[in-house]
Protein backbone atom coordinates (compact mmCIF):
# COMPACT_ATOMS: atom_id res chain seq x y z
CA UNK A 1 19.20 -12.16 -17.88
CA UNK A 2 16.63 -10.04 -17.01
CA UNK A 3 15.34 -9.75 -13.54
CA UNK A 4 11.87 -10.78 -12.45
CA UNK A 5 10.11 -8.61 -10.11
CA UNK A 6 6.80 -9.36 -8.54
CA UNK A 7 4.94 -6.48 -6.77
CA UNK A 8 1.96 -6.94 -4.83
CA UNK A 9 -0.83 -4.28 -5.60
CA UNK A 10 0.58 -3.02 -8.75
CA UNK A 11 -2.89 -2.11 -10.32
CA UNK A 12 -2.24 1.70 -9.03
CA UNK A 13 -0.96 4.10 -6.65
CA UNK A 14 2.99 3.48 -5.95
CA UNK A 15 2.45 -0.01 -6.96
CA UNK A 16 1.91 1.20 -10.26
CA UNK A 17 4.24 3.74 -10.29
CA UNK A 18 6.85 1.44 -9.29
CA UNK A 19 5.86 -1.50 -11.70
CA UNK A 20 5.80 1.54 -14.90
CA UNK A 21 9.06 2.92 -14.04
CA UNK A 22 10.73 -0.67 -13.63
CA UNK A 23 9.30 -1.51 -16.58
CA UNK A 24 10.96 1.31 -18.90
CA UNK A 25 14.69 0.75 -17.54
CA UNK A 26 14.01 -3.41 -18.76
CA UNK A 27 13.16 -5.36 -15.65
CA UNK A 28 10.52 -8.27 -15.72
CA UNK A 29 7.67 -6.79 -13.85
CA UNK A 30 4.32 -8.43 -12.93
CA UNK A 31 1.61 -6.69 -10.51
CA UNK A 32 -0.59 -7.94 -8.74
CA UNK A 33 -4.65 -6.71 -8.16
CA UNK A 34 -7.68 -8.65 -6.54
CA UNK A 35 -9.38 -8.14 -9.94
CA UNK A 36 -6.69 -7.83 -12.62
CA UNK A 37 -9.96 -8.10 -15.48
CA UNK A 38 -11.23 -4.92 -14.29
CA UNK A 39 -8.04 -3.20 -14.97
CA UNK A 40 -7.57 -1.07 -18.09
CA UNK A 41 -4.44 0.21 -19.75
CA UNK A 42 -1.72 -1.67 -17.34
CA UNK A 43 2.15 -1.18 -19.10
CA UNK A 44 2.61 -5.17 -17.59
CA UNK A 45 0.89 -7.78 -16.72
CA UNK A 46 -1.22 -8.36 -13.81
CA UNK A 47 -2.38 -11.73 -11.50
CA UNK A 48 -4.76 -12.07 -9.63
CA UNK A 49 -4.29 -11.98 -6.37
CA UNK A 50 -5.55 -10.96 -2.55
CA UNK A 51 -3.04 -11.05 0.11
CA UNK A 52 -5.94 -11.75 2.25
CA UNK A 53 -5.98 -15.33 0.73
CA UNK A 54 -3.15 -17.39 0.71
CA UNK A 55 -4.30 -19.70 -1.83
CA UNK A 56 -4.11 -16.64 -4.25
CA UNK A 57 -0.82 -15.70 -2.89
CA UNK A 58 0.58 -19.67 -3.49
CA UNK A 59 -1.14 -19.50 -7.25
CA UNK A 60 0.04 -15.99 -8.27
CA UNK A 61 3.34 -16.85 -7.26
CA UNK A 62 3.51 -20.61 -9.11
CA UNK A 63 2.17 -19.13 -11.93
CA UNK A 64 5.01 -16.14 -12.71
CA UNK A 65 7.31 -18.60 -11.66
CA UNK A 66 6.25 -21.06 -14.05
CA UNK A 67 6.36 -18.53 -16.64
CA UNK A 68 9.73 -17.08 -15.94
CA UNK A 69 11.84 -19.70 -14.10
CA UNK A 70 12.90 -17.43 -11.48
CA UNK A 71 11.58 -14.60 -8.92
CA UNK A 72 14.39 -11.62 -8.54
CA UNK A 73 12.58 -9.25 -6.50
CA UNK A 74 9.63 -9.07 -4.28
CA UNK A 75 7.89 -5.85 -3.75
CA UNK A 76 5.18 -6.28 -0.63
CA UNK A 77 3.39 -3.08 -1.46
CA UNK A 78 -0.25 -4.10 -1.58
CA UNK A 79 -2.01 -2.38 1.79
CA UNK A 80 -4.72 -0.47 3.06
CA UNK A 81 -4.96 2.46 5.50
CA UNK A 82 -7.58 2.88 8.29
CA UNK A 83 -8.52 6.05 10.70
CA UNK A 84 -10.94 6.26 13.40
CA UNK A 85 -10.75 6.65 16.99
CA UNK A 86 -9.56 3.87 18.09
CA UNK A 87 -13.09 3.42 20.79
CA UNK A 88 -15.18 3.41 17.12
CA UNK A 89 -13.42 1.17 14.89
CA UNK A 90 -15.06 -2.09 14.56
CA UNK A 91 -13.06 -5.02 15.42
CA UNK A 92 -13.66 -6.65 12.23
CA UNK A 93 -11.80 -3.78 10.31
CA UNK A 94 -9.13 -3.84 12.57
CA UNK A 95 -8.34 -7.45 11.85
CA UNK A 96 -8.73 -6.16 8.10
CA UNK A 97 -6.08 -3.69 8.43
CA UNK A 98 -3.95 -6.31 9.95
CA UNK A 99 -4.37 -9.19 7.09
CA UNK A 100 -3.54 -6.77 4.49
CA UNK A 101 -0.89 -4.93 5.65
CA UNK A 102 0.98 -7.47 8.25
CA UNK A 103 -0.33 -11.06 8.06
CA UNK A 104 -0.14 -11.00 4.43
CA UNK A 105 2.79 -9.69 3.57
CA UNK A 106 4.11 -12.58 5.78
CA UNK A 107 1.92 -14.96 3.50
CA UNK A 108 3.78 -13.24 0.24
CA UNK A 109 7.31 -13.53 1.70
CA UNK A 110 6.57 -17.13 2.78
CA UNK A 111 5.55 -17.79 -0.93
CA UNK A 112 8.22 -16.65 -2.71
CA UNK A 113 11.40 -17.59 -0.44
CA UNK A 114 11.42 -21.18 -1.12
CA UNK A 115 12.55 -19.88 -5.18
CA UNK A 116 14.55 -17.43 -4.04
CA UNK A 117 16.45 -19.39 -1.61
CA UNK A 118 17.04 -22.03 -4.54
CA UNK A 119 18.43 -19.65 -6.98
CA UNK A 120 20.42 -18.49 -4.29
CA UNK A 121 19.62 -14.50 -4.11
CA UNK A 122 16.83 -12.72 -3.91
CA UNK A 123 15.75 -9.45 -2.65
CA UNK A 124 12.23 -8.17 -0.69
CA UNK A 125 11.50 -4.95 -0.51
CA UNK A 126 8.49 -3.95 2.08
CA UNK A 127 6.85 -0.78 1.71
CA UNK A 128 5.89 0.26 5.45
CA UNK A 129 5.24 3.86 6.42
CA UNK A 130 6.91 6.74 8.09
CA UNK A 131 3.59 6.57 10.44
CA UNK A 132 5.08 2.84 11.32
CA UNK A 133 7.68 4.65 13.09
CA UNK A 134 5.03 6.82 15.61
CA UNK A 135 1.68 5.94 17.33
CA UNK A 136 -1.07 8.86 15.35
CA UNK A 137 -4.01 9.78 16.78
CA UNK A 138 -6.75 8.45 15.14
CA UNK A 139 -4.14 6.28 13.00
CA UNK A 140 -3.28 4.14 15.76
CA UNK A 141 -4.31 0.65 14.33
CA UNK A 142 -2.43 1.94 10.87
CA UNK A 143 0.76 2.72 12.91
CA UNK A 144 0.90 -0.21 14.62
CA UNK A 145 0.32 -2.83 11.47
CA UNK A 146 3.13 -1.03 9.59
CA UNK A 147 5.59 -1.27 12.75
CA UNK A 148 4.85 -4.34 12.86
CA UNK A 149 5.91 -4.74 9.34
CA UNK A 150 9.06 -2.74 10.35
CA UNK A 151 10.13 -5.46 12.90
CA UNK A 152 9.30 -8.32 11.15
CA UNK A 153 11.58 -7.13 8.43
CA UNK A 154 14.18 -6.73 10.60
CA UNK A 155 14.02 -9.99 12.11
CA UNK A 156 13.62 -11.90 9.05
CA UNK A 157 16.64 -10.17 7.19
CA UNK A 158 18.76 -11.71 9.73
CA UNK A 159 17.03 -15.73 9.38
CA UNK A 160 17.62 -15.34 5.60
CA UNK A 161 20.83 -13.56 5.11
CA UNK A 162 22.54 -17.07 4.76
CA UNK A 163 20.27 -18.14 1.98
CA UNK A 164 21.61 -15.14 0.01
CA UNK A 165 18.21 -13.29 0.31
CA UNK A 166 18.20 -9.86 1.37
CA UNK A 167 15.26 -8.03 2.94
CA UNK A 168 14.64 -3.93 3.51
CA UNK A 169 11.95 -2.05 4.21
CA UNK A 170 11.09 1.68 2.34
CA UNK A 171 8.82 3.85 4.38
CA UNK A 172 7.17 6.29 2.26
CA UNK A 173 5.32 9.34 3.94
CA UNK A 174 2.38 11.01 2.30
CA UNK A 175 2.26 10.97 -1.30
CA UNK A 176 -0.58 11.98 -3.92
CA UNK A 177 -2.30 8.69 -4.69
CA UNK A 178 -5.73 6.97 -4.18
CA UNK A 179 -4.90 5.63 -0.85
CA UNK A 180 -7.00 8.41 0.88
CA UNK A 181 -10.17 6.68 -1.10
CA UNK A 182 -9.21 3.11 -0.41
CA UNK A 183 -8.96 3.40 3.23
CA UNK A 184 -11.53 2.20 5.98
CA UNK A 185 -12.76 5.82 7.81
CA UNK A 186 -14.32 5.37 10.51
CA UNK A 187 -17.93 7.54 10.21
CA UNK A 188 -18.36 10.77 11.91
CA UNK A 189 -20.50 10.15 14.93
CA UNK A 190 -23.28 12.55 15.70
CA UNK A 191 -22.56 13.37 19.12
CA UNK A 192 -19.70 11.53 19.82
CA UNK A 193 -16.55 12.76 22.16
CA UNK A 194 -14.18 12.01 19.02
CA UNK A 195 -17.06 14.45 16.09
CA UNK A 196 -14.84 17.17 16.49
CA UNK A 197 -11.02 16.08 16.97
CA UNK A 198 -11.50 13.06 14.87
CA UNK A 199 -13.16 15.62 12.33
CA UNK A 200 -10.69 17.95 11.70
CA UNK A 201 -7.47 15.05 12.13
CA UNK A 202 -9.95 13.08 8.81
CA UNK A 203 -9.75 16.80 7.37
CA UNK A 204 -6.04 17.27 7.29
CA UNK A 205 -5.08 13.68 6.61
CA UNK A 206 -6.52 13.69 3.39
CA UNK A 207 -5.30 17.51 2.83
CA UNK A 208 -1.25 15.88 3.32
CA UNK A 209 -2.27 13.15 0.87
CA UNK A 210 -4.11 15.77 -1.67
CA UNK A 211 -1.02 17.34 -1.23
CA UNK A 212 1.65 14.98 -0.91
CA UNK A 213 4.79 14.12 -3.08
CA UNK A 214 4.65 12.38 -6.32
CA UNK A 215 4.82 8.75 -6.26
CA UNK A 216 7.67 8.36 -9.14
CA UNK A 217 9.90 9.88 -5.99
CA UNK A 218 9.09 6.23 -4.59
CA UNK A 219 9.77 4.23 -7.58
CA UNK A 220 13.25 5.98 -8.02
CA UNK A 221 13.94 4.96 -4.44
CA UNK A 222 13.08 1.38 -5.25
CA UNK A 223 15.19 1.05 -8.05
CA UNK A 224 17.99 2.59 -6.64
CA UNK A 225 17.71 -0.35 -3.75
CA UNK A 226 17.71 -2.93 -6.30
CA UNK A 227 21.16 -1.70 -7.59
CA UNK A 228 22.73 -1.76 -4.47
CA UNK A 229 24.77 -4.70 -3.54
CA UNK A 230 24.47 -4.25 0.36
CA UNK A 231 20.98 -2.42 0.76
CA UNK A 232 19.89 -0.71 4.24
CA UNK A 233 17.65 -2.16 6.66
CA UNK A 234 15.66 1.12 6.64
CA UNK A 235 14.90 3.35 4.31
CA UNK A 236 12.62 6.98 4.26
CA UNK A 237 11.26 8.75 1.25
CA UNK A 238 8.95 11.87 1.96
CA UNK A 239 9.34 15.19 2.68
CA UNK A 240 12.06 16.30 5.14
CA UNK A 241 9.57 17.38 8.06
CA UNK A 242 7.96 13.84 7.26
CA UNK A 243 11.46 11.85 8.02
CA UNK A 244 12.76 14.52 10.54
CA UNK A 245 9.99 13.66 12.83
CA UNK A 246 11.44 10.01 13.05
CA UNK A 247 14.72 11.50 13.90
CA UNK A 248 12.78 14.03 16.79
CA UNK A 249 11.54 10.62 18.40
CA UNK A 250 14.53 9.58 19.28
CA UNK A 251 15.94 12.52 20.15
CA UNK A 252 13.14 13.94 22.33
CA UNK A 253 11.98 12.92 25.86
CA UNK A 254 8.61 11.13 25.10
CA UNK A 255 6.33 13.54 26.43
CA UNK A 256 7.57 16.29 24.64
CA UNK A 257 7.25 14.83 21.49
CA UNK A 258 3.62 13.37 22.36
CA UNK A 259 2.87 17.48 22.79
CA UNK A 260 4.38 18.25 19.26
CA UNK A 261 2.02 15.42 17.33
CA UNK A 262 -1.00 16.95 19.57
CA UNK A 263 -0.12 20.57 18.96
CA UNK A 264 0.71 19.28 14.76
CA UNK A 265 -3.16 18.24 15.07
CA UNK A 266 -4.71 20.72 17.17
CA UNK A 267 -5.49 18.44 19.84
């Protein structure tokens, strides 16, 4: 029997990446997108769905349930990234930030664990981000939704473990997709303390994503979760420097390593 994955924004990006790659070694995939009509060219099927709005979360979920009989694997990728200094983002795109990337997550793994606990196994997957692990200037409402993510995961794996559902979370670090276009930026504010520091941070942000590593790296990682019997709590994929620098937090008294990020971005 083939196994039935389910990844939230699979219309491009990792998502997609993912979703293609499962797809050619024979799993059941279906994505997900806020507007699956507009998408062209998709290698599976997409439902509509915005993790914003949990009555599209409940419906997506019925309906590749109903189509399938069964939900293997979740993939919570779907989220959106955010910059600014923290003084100049609007509240209202804060509490964005935090729908997409920690209160609906929750929403998805609420939706599917009812299935997954009556089949008996299951597996969720959250995609976080090696910035989760690290308050970044000008990133700091980003870090903190995807550490958030990080904890809930780790909370929830042990709550579920019984029910024969495992949960993980993958923490990719820059890598050369869309995201950089998708994301809320603060504007540049003539005058402002932050024009300058917040300026050139925006500048080589979206220089590590133009740059970054390419996204099949991710999907491999994925897949190579779903064949193991007793997956991590944790998981990395980036480059080295990306994942040493979790590694240097611990290590490092926390002052020194606050002087490392601000000497990394020329603060």
């Amino acid at each position: 029997m083939k196994r039935v994955v389910f990844i939230t924004g699979g219309s491009s990006g990792i998502g997609k990446s993912i979703g293609e790659f499962l797809s050619e070694k024979g799993y059941t995939v279906y994505g997900t997108s806020r507007n699956p009509q507009r998408v062209t060219g998709s290698k599976f099927p997409l439902v509509a769905l915005d993790v914003r709005d949990p009555a599209t979360i409940k419906s997506a979920v019925a309906e590749v349930i109903e189509k399938e009989g069964r939900l293997d694997v979740l993939i919570n990728n779907a989220g959106v990234g955010i910059t600014g200094p923290l003084e100049e983002i609007p509240a209202d795109e804060i509490k964005n930030n935090f729908e997409t990337n920690v209160f609906g997550p929750i929403e998805v793994m609420k939706a599917v664990m009812p299935q997954m606990r009556e089949q008996k196994s299951g597996l969720i997957i959250n995609v976080t981000s090696i910035a989760g692990y690290m308050g970044l200037p000008y990133r700091s409402v980003y870090s903190a939704s995807k550490g958030a993510l990080e904890l809930i995961t780790e909370g929830l794996r042990m709550e579920v473990k019984g029910f024969g559902i495992t949960i993980t979370n993958i923490a990719p670090g820059d890598f050369a997709t869309n995201i950089a276009a998708g994301r809320y930026h603060a504007p540049l504010v003539k005058g402002s303390p932050y024009e300058t520091p917040y300026g050139n941070t925006l500048n080589m942000m979206n220089e590590h994503v133009d740059g970054g590593s390419n996204p099949l790296e991710m999907a491999e990682a994925v897949y190579s979760i779903m064949k193991d019997p007793n997956p991590k709590v944790h998981y990395k994929v980036g480059a080295f420097m990306q994942k040493f620098s979790i590694v240097l937090k611990r290590l490092l008294p926390d002052k020194v390593y606050e002087k490392l990020l601000m000497n990394h971005y020329k603060l």
